[in-house]
Structure formats: structure tokens, C-alpha cells
N, C-alpha and C. Protein backbone atom coordinates (compact mmCIF):
# COMPACT_ATOMS: atom_id res chain seq x y z
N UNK A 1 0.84 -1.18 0.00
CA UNK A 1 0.00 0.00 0.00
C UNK A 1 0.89 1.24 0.00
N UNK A 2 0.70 1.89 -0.83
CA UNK A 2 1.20 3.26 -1.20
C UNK A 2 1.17 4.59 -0.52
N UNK A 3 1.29 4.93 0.59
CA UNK A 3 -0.06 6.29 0.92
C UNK A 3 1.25 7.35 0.95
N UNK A 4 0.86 8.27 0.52
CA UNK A 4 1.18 9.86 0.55
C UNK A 4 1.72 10.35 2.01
N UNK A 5 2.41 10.98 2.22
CA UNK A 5 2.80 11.46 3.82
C UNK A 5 2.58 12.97 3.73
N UNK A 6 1.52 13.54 4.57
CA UNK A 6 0.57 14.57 4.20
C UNK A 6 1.66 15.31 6.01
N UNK A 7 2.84 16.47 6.04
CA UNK A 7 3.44 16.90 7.35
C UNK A 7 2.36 18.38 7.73
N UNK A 8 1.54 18.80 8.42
CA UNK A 8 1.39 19.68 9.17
C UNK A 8 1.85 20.27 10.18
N UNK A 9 1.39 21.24 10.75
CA UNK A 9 1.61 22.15 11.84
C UNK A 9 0.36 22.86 12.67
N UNK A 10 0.32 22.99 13.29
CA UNK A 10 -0.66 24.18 14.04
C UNK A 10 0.16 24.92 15.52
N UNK A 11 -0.54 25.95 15.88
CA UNK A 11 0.17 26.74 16.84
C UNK A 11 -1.04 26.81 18.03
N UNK A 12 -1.13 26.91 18.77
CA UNK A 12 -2.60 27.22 19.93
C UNK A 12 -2.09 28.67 21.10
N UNK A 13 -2.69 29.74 20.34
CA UNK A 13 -2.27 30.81 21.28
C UNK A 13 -3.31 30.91 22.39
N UNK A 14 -2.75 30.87 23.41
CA UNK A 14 -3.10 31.12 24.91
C UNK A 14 -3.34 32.74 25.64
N UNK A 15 -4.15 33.40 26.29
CA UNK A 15 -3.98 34.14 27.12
C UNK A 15 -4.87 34.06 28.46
N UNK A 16 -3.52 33.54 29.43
CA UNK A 16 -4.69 32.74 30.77
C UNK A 16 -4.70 31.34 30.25
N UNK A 17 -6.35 31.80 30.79
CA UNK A 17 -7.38 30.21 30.32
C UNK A 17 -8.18 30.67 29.45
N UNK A 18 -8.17 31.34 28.63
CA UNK A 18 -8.08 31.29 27.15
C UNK A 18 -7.33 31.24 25.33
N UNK A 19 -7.81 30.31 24.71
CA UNK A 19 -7.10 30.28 23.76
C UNK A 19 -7.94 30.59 22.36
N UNK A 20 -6.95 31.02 21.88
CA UNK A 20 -7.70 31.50 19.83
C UNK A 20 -7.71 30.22 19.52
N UNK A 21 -8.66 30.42 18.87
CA UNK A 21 -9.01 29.57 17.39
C UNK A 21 -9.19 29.81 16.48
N UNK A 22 -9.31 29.56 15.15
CA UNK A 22 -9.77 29.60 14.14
C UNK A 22 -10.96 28.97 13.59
N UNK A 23 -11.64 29.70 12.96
CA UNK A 23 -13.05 28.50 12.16
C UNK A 23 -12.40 28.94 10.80
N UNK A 24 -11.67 27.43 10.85
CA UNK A 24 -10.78 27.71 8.78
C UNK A 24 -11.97 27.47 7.96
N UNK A 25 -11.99 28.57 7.11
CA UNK A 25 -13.26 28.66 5.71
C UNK A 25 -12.04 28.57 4.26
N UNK A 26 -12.51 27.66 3.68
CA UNK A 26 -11.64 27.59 1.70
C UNK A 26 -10.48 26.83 2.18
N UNK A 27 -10.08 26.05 3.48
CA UNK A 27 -8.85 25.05 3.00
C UNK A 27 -9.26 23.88 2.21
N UNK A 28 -8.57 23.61 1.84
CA UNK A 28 -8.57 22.11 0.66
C UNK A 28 -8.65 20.74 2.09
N UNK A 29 -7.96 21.06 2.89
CA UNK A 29 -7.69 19.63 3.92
C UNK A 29 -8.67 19.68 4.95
N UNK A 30 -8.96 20.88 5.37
CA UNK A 30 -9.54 20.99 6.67
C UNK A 30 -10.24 22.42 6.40
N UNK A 31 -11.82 22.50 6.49
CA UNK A 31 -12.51 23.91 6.74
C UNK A 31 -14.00 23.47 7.11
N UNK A 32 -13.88 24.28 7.50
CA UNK A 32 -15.57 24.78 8.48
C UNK A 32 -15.52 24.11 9.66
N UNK A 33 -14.46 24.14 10.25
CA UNK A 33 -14.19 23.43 11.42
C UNK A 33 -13.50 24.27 12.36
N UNK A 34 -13.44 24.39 13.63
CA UNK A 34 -12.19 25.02 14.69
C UNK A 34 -11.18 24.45 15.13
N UNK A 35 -9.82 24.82 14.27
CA UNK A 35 -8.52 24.48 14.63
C UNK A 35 -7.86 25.30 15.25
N UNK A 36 -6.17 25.15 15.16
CA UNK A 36 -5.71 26.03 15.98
C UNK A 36 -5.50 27.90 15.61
N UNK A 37 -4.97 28.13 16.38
CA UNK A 37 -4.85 29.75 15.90
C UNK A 37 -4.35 30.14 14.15
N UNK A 38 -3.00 29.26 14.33
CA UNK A 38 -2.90 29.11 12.41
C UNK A 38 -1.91 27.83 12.61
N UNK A 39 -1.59 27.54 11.06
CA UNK A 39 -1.24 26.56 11.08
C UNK A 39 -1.28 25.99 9.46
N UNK A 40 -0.66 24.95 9.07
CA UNK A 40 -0.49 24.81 7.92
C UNK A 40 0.16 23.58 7.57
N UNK A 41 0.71 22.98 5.90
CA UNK A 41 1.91 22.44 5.49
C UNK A 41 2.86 22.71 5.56
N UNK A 42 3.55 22.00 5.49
CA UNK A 42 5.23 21.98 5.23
C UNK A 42 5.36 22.54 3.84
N UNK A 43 6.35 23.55 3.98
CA UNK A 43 7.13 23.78 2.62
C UNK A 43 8.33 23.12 2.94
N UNK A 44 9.35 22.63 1.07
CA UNK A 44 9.93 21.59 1.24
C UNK A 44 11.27 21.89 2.18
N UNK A 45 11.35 23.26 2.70
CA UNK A 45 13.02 23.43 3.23
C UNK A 45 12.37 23.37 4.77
N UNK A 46 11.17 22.93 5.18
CA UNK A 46 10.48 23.10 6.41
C UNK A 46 10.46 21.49 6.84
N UNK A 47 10.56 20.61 5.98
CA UNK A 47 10.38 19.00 6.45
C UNK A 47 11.10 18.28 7.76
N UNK A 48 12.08 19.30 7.65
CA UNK A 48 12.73 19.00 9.13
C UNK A 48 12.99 19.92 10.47
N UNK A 49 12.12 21.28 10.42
CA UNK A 49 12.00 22.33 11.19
C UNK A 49 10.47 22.47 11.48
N UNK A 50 9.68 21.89 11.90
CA UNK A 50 8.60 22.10 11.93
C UNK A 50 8.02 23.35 13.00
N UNK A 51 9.45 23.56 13.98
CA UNK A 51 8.89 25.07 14.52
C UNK A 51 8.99 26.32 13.35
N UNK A 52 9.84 25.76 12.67
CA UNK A 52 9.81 27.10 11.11
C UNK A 52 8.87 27.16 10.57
N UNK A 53 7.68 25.94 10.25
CA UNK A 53 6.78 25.80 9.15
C UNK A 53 5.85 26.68 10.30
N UNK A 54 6.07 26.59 11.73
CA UNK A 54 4.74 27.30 12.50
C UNK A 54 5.09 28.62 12.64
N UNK A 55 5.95 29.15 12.27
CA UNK A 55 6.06 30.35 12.71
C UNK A 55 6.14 31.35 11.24
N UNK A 56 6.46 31.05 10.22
CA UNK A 56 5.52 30.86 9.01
C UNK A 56 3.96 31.17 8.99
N UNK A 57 3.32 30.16 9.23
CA UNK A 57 2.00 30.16 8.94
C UNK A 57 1.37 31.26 9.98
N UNK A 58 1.77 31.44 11.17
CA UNK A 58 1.64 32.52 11.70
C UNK A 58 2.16 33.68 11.64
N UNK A 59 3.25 33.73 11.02
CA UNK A 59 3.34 35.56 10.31
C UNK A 59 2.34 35.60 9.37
N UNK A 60 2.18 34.53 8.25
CA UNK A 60 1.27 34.70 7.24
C UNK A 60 -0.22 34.66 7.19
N UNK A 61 -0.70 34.41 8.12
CA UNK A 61 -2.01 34.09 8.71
C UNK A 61 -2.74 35.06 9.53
N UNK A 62 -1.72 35.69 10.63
CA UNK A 62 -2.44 36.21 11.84
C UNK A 62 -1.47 37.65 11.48
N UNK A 63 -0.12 37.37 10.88
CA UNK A 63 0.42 38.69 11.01
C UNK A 63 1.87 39.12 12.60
N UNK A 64 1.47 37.74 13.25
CA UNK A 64 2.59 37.86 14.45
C UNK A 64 3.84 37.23 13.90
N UNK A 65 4.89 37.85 15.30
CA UNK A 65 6.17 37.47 14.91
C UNK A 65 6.51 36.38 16.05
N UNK A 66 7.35 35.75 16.42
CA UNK A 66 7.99 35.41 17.19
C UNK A 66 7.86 36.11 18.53
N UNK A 67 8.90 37.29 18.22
CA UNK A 67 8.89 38.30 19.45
C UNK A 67 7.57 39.10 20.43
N UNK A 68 6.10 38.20 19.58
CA UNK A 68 4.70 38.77 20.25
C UNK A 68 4.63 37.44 21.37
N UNK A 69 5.43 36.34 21.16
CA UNK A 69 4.89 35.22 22.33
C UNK A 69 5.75 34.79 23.22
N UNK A 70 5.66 34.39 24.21
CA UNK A 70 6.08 33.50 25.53
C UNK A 70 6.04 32.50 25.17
N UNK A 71 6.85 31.90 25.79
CA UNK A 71 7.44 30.38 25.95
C UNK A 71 6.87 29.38 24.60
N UNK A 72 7.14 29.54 23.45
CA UNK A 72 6.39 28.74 22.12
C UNK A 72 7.25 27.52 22.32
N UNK A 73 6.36 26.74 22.21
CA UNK A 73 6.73 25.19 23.00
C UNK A 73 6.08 24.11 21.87
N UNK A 74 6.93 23.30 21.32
CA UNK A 74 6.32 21.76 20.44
C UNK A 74 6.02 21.17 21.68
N UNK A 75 4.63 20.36 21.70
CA UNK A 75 3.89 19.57 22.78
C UNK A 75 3.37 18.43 22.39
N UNK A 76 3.14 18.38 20.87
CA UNK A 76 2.33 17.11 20.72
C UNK A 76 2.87 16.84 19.13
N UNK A 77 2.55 15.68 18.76
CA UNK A 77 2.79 15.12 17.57
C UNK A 77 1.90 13.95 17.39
N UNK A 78 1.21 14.08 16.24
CA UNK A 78 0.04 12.73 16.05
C UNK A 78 0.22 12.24 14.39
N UNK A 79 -0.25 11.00 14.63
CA UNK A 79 0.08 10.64 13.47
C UNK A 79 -1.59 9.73 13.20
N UNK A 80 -1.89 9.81 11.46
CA UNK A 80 -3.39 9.49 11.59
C UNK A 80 -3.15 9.04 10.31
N UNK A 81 -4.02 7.61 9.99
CA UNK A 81 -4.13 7.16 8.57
C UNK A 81 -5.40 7.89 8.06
N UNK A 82 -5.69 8.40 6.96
CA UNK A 82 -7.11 8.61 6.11
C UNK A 82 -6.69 9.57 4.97
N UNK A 83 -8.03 9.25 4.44
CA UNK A 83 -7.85 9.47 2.78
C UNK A 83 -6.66 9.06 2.09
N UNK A 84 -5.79 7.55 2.24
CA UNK A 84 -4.98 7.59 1.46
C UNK A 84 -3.86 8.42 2.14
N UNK A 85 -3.55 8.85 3.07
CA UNK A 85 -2.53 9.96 3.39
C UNK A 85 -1.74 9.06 5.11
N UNK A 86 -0.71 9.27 5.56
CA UNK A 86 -0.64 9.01 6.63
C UNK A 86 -0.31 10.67 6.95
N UNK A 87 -1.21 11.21 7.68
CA UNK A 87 -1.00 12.73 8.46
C UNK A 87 -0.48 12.67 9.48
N UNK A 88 0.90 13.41 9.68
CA UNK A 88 1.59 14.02 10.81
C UNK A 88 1.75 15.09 11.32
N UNK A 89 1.10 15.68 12.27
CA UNK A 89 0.64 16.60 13.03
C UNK A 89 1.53 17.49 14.16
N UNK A 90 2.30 18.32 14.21
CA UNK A 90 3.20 18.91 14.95
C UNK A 90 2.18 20.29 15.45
N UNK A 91 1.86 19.83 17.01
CA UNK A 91 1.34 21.34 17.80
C UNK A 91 1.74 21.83 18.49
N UNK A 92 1.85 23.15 18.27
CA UNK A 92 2.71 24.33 19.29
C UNK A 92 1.88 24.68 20.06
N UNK A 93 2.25 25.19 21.49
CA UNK A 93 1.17 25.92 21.85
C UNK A 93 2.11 27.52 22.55
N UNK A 94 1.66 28.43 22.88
CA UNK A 94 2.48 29.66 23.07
C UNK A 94 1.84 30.24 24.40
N UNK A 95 2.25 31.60 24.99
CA UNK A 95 1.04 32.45 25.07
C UNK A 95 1.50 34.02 23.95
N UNK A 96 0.23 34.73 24.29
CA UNK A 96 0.50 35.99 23.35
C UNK A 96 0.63 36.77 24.38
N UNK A 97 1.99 37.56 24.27
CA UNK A 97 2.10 38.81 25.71
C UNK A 97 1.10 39.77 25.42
N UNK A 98 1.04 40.19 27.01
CA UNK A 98 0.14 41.03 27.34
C UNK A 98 -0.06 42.33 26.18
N UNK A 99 1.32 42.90 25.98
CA UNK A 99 1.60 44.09 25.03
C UNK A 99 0.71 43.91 23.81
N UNK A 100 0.67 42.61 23.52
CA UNK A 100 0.37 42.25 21.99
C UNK A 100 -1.52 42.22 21.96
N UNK A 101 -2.15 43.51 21.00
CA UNK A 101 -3.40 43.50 20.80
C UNK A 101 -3.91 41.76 20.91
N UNK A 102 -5.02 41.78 21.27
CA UNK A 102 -5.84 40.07 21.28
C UNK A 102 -6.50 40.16 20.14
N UNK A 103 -7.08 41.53 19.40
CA UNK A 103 -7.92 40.95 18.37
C UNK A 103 -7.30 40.80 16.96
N UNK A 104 -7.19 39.53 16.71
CA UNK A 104 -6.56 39.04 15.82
C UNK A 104 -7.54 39.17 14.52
N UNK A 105 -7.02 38.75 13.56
CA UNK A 105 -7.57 38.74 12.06
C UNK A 105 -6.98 37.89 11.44
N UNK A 106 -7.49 36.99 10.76
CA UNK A 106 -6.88 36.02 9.93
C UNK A 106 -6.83 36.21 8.45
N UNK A 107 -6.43 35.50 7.74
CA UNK A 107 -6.44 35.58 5.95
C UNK A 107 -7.33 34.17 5.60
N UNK A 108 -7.34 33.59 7.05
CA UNK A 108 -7.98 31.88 6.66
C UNK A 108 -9.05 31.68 7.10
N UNK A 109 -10.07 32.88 8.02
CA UNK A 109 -11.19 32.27 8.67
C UNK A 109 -11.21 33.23 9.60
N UNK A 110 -12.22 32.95 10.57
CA UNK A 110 -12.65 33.80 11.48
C UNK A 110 -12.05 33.31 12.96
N UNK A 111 -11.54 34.13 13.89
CA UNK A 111 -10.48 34.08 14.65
C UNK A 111 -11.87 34.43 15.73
N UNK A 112 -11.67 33.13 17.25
CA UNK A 112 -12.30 33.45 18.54
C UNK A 112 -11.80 33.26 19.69
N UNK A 113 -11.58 33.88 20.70
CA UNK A 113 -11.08 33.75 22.42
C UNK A 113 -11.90 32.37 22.65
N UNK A 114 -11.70 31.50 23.03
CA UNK A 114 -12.49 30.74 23.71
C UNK A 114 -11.81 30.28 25.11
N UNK A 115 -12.57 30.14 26.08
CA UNK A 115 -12.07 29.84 27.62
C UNK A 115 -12.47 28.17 27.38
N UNK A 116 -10.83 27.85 28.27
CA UNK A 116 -10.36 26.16 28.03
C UNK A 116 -11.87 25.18 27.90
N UNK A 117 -12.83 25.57 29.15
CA UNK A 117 -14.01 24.84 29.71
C UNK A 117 -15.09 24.99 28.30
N UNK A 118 -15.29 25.66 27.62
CA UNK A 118 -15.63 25.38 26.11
C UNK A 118 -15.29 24.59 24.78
N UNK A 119 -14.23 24.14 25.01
CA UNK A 119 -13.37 23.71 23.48
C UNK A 119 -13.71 22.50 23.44
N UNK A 120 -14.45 21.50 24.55
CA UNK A 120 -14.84 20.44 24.28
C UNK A 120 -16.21 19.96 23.42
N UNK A 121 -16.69 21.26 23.21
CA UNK A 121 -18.36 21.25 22.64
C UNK A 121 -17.79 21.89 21.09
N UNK A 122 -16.49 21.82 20.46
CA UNK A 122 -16.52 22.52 19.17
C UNK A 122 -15.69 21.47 18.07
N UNK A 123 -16.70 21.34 16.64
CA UNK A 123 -16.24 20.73 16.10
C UNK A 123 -14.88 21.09 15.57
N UNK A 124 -14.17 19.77 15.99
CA UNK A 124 -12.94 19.84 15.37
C UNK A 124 -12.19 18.55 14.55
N UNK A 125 -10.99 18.89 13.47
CA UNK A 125 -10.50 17.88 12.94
C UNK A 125 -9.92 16.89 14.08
N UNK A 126 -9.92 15.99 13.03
CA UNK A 126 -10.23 14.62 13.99
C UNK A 126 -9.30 14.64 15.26
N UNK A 127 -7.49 14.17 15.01
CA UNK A 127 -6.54 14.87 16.26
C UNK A 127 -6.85 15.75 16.78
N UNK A 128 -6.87 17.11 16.24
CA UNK A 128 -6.73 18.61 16.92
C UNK A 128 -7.73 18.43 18.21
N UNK A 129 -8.83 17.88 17.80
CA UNK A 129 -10.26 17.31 18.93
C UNK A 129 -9.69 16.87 20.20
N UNK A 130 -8.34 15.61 19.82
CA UNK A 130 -8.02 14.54 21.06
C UNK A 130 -7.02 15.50 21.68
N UNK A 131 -6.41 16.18 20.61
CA UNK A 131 -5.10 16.79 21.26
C UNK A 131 -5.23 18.11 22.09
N UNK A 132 -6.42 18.95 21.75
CA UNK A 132 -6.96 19.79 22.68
C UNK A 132 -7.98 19.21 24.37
N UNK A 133 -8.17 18.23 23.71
CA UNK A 133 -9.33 17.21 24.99
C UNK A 133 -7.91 16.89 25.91
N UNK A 134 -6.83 16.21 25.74
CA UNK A 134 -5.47 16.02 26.53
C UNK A 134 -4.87 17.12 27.18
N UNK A 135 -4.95 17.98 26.15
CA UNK A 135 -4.24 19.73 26.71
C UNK A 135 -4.90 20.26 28.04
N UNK A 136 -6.05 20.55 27.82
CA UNK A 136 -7.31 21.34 28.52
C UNK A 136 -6.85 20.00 30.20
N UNK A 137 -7.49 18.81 29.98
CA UNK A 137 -7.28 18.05 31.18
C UNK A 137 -5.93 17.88 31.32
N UNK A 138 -4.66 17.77 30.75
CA UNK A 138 -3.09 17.42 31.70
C UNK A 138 -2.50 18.30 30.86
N UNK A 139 -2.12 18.49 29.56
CA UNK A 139 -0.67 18.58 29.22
C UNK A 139 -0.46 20.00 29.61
N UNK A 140 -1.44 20.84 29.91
CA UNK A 140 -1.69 22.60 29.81
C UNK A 140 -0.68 22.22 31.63
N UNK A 141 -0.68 21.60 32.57
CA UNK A 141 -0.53 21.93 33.32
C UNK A 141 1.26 20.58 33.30
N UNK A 142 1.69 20.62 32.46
CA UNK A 142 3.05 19.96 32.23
C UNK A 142 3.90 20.66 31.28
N UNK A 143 5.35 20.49 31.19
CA UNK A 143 5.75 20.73 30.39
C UNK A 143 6.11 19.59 28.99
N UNK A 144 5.69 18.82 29.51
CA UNK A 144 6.06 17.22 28.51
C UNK A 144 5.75 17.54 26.94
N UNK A 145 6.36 16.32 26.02
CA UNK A 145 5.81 16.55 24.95
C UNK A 145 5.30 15.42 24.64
N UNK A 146 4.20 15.74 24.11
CA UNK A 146 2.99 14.18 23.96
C UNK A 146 3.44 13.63 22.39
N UNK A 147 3.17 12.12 22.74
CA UNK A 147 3.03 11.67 20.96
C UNK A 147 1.50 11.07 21.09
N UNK A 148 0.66 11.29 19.85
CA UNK A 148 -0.61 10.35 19.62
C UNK A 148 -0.93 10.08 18.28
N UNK A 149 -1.35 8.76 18.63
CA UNK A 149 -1.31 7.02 17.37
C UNK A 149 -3.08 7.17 17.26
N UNK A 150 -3.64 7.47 15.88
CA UNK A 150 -5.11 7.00 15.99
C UNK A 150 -5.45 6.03 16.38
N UNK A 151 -6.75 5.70 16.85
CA UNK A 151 -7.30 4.12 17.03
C UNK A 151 -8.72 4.57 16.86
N UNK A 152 -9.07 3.24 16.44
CA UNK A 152 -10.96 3.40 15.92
C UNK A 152 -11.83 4.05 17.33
N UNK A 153 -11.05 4.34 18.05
CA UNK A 153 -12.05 4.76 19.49
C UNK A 153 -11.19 6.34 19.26
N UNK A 154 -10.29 6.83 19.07
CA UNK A 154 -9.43 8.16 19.09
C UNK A 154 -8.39 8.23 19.26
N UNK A 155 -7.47 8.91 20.34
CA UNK A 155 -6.35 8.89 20.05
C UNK A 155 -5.53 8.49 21.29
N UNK A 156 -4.33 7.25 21.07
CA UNK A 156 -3.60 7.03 22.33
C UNK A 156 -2.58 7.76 22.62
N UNK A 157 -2.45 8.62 23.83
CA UNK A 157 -1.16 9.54 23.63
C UNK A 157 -0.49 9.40 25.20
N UNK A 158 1.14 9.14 24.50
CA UNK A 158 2.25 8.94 25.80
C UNK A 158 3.09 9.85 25.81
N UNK A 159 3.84 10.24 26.48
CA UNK A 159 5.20 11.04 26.48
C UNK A 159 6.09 10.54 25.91
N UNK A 160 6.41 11.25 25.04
CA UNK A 160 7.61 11.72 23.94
C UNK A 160 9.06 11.41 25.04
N UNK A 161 9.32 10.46 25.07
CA UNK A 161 10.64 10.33 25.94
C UNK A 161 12.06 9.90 25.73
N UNK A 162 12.85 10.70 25.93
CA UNK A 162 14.71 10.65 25.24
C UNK A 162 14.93 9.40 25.69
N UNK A 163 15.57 8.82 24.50
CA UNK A 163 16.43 7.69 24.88
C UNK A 163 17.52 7.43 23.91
């Protein structure tokens, strides 16, 4: 079996116990759904920097730099078979300093604050769903970095651990 290796990114900006989202409208992979703040493919000099491909899609998306966030942290990585594709999933999560305006604008969709105790009632792509449901209950309060494997029930996720 042949399948395509489809690399993403997303970023999840924080302020508090709230985080942006996006409701992406016109993507080809993923729209009319709430993902992360921005987020995207890999371009080909990005296949092995995947904090580059996120910080990218967020200058190009939202318009921030680097120098607008705190502690931008890789936390999770998922990997998912469908459509023919095996999708690999790299999520950042940040916060946005205080200095930095909150009302954002996107080029991809419509941008919302939502407080953590909400994000479980909003449709989302299939990971982004498990990997925000993990965040909200443990990883928000760790510094670890998670890996998660689909399974016909959702997603199994362990710590990412050096060896």
C-alpha cells in the first residue's frame, strides 16, 4: 500500500485560560471546522523544522512574529491514517504577551477567544479534537511533549521520551 505522507503544523495561542481559534473557511484539507490559531503544510526546506513551518504560517495568517509570544513550546505530535494519506501533526502551543493587541484577524477564517471549559463542545479535525481534549485536562498543566497514534475509538497519547 502506497499512501502519501501529508506533514502539518498548528500553533494554539493562549492568554490565561483562554485560547484563539480559528473556524478555517476555503482550505482544501480541513474547513468549516475550529482548529488552531494558524497553522499549515510543510514547505519543502520546512520537512525538518517544523517550529519554522509554524512560525511561518503565523506571520502569514495572523500577522505575528515570534517576538509577540512566551514560551512557544512543540507539545504534541500525532500521526493518523485517512484518505490515502498518513497525516503528521506537529502542535505548538504559546502564550501571546500582554503588550500584543488580542484581536486578531486572519487571511484563513474567522479568529475566537475561547475559555479552556468550552473547546470540548466545538467541532474539530479529527486529532486537533483529542489533542486539545489532553491539553485542557493534563498537558496545559506539564511541560512534557505528547506523541498520539489513531485508534478506531481516538487517540492514544504517551510522552515523547529521550532515549
Amino acid at each position: 500500500m502506497n499512501r502519501k505522507l501529508r506533514n502539518m503544523t498548528a500553533i494554539y495561542l493562549l492568554k490565561g485560560d483562554k485560547v484563539l481559534l480559528l473556524y478555517r473557511q476555503g482550505g482544501k484539507v480541513v474547513n468549516n471546522v475550529w482548529t488552531g490559531s494558524a497553522g499549515g503544510h510543510f514547505e519543502k526546506d520546512e520537512l525538518n523544522d517544523a517550529k519554522s513551518c509554524v512560525i511561518r504560517e503565523m506571520r502569514e495568517e495572523l500577522g505575528l512574529q515570534p517576538e509577540d509570544l512566551e514560551e512557544l513550546a512543540f507539545r504534541y505530535v500525532t500521526l493518523r491514517s485517512t484518505q490515502g494519506e498518513i497525516r503528521q501533526n506537529y502542535y505548538f502551543f504559546a502564550e501571546l504577551k500582554e503588550s500584543v493587541n488580542e484581536n486578531l484577524v486572519s487571511n484563513e477564517g474567522v479568529c475566537r477567544w475561547f475559555s479552556i471549559d468550552e473547546i470540548d463542545s466545538l467541532e474539530m479535525p479529527f486529532t486537533a479534537k483529542y489533542v486539545m481534549e489532553h491539553f485542557c485536562k493534563e498537558g496545559r498543566f506539564t511541560d512534557k511533549t505528547y506523541v498520539g497514534v489513531t485508534t478506531s475509538e481516538g487517540v492514544n497519547f504517551d510522552v515523547l521520551q529521550e532515549t
